[in-house]
C-alpha atoms as a PDB file:
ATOM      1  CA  UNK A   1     -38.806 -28.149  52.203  1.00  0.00           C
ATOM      2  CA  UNK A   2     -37.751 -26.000  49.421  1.00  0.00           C
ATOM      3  CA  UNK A   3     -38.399 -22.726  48.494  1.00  0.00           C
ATOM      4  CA  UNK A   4     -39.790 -22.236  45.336  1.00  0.00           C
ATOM      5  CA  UNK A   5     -36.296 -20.287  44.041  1.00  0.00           C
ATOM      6  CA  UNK A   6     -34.388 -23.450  45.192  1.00  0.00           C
ATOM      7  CA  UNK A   7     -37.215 -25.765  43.443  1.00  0.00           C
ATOM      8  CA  UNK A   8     -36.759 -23.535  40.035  1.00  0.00           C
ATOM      9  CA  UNK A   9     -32.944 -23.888  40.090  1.00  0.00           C
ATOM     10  CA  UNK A  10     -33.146 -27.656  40.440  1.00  0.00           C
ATOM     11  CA  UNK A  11     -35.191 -27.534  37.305  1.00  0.00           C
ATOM     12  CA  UNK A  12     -33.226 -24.876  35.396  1.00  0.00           C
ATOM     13  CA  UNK A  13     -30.078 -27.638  35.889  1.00  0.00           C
ATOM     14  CA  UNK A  14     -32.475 -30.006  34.580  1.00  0.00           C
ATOM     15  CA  UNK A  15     -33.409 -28.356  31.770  1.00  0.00           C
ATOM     16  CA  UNK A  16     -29.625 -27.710  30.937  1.00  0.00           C
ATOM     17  CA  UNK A  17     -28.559 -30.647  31.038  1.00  0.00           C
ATOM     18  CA  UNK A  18     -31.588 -31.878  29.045  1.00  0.00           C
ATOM     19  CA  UNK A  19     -31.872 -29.401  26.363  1.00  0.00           C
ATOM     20  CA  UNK A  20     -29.290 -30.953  24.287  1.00  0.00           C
ATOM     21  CA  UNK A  21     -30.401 -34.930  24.924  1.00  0.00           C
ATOM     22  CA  UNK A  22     -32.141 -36.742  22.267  1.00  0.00           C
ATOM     23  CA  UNK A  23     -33.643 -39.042  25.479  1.00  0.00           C
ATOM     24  CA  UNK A  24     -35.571 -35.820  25.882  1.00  0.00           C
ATOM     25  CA  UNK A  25     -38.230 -36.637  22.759  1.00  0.00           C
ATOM     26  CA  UNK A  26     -39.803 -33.489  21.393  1.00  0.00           C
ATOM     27  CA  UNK A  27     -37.841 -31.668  23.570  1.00  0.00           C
ATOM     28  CA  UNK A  28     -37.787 -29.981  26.843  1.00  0.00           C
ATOM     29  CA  UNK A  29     -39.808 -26.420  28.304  1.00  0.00           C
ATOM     30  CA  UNK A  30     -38.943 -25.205  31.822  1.00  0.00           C
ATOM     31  CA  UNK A  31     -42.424 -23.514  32.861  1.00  0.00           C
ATOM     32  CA  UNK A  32     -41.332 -21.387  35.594  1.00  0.00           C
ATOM     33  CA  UNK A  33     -45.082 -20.488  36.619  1.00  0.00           C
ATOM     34  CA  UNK A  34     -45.906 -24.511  36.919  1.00  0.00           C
ATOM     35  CA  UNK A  35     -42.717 -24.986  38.389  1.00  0.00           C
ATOM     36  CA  UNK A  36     -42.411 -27.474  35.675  1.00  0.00           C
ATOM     37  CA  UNK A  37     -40.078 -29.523  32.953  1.00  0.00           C
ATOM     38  CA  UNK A  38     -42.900 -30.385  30.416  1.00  0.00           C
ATOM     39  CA  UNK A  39     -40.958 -33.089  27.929  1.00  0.00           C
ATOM     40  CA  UNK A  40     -42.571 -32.877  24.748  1.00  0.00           C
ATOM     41  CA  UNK A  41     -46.162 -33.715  24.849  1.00  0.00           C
ATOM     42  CA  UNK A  42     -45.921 -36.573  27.021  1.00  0.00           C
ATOM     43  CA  UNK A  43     -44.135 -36.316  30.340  1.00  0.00           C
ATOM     44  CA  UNK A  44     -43.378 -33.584  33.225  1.00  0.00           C
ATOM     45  CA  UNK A  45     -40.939 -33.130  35.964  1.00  0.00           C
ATOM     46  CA  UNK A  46     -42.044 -31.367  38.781  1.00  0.00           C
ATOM     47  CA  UNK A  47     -42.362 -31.292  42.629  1.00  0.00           C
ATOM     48  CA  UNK A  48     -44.502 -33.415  44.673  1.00  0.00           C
ATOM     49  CA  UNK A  49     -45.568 -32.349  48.027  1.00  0.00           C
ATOM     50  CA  UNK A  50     -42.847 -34.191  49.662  1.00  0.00           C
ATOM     51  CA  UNK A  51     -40.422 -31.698  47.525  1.00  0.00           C
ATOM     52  CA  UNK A  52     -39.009 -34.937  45.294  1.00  0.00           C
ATOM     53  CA  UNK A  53     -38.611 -34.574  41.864  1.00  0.00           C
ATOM     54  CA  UNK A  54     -41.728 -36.228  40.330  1.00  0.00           C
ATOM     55  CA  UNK A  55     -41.706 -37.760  37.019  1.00  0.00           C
ATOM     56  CA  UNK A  56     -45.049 -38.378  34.941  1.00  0.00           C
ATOM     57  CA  UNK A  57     -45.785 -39.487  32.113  1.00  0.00           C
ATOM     58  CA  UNK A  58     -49.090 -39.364  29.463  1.00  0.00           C
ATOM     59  CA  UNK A  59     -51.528 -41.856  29.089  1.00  0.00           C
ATOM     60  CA  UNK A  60     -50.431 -42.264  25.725  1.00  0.00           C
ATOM     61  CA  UNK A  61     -46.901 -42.190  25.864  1.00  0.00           C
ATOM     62  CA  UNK A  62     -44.540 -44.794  23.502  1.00  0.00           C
ATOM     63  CA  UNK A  63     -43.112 -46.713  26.164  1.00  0.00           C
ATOM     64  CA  UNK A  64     -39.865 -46.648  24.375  1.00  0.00           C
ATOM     65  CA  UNK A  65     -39.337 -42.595  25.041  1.00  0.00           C
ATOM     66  CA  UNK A  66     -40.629 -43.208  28.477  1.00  0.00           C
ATOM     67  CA  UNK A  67     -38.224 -46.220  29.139  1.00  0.00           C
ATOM     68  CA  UNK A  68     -35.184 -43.571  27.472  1.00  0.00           C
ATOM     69  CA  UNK A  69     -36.144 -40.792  29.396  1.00  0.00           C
ATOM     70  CA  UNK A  70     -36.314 -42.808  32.899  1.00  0.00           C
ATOM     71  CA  UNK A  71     -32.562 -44.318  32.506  1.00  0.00           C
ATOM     72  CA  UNK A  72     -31.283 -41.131  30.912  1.00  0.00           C
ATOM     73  CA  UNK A  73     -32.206 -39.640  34.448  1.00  0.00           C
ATOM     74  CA  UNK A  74     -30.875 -42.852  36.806  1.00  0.00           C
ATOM     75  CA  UNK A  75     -27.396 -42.544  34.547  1.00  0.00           C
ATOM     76  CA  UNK A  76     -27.060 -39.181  35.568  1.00  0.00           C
ATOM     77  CA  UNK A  77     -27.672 -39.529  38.962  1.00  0.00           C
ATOM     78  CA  UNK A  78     -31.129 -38.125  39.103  1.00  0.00           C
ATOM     79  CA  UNK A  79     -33.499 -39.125  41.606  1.00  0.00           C
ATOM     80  CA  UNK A  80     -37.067 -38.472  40.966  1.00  0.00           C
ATOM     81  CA  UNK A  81     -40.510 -40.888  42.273  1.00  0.00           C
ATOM     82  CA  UNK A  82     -42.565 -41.864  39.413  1.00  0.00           C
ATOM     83  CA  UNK A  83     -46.134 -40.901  39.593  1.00  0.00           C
ATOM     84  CA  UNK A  84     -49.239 -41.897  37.473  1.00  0.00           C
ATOM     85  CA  UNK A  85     -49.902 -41.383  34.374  1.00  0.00           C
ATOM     86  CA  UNK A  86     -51.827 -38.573  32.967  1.00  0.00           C
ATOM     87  CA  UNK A  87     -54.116 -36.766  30.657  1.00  0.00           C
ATOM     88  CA  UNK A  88     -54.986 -33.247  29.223  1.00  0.00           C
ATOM     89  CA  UNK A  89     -59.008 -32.396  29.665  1.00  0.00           C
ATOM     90  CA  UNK A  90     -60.603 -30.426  27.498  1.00  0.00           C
ATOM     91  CA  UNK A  91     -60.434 -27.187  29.682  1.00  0.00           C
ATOM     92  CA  UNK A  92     -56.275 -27.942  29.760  1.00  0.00           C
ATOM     93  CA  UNK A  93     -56.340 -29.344  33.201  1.00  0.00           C
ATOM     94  CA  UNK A  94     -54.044 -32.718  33.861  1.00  0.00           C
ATOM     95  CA  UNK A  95     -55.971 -35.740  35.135  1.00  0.00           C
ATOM     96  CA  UNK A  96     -54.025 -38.530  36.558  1.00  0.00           C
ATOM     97  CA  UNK A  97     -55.547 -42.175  35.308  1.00  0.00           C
ATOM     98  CA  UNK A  98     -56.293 -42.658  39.111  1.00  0.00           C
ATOM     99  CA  UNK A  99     -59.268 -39.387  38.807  1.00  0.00           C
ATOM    100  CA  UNK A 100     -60.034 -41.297  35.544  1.00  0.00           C
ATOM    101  CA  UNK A 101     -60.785 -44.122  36.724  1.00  0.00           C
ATOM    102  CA  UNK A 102     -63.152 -42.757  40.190  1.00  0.00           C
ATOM    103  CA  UNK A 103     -64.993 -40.462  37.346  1.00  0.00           C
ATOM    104  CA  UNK A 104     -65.344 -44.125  35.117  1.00  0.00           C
ATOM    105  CA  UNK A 105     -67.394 -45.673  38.136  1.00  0.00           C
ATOM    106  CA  UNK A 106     -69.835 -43.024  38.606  1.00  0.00           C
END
């Protein structure tokens, strides 16, 4: 497991490397507190409880920045595990599409 220093400098490499990258669309925020990349409006990079990189993306993303953004990362040797998409509720929270779709039966 990593600490969360550790976690925050694999991120901070990220970002560097990403700050500069068009593949990056609306550019790139390292959010220390989150422990976070947030890409844009439309993806994150963070850590999953298995401490790999997770990638995910919004509900509404243009598959064309998602499919740029996902072999930017492979080309430079960047592993992550690609999670679910998401959304932003109205209190600010992120839902993943599966919670969307248990609160859609009820």
């Amino acid at each position: 497991m990593f600490t969360s220093e550790e976690k925050l400098q694999r991120l901070r490499s990220l970002y560097d490397l990403a700050r500069d990258s068009e593949e990056f669309e609306g550019g790139v925020t390292l959010e220390e507190e989150m422990q976070a990349l947030v890409v844009g409006n439309w993806a994150l990079v963070t850590f999953d409880e298995l401490d790999e990189l997770a990638l995910s993306f919004h509900l509404n993303s243009h598959p064309n920045a998602v499919a740029k953004l996902t072999r930017y990362l492979l080309e430079h040797g960047i592993a992550f595990a690609l999670y679910e998409a998401f959304t932003i509720d109205e209190d600010d929270q992120i839902v993943f599409e599966s919670d969307l779709e248990a609160s859609d039966e009820d």
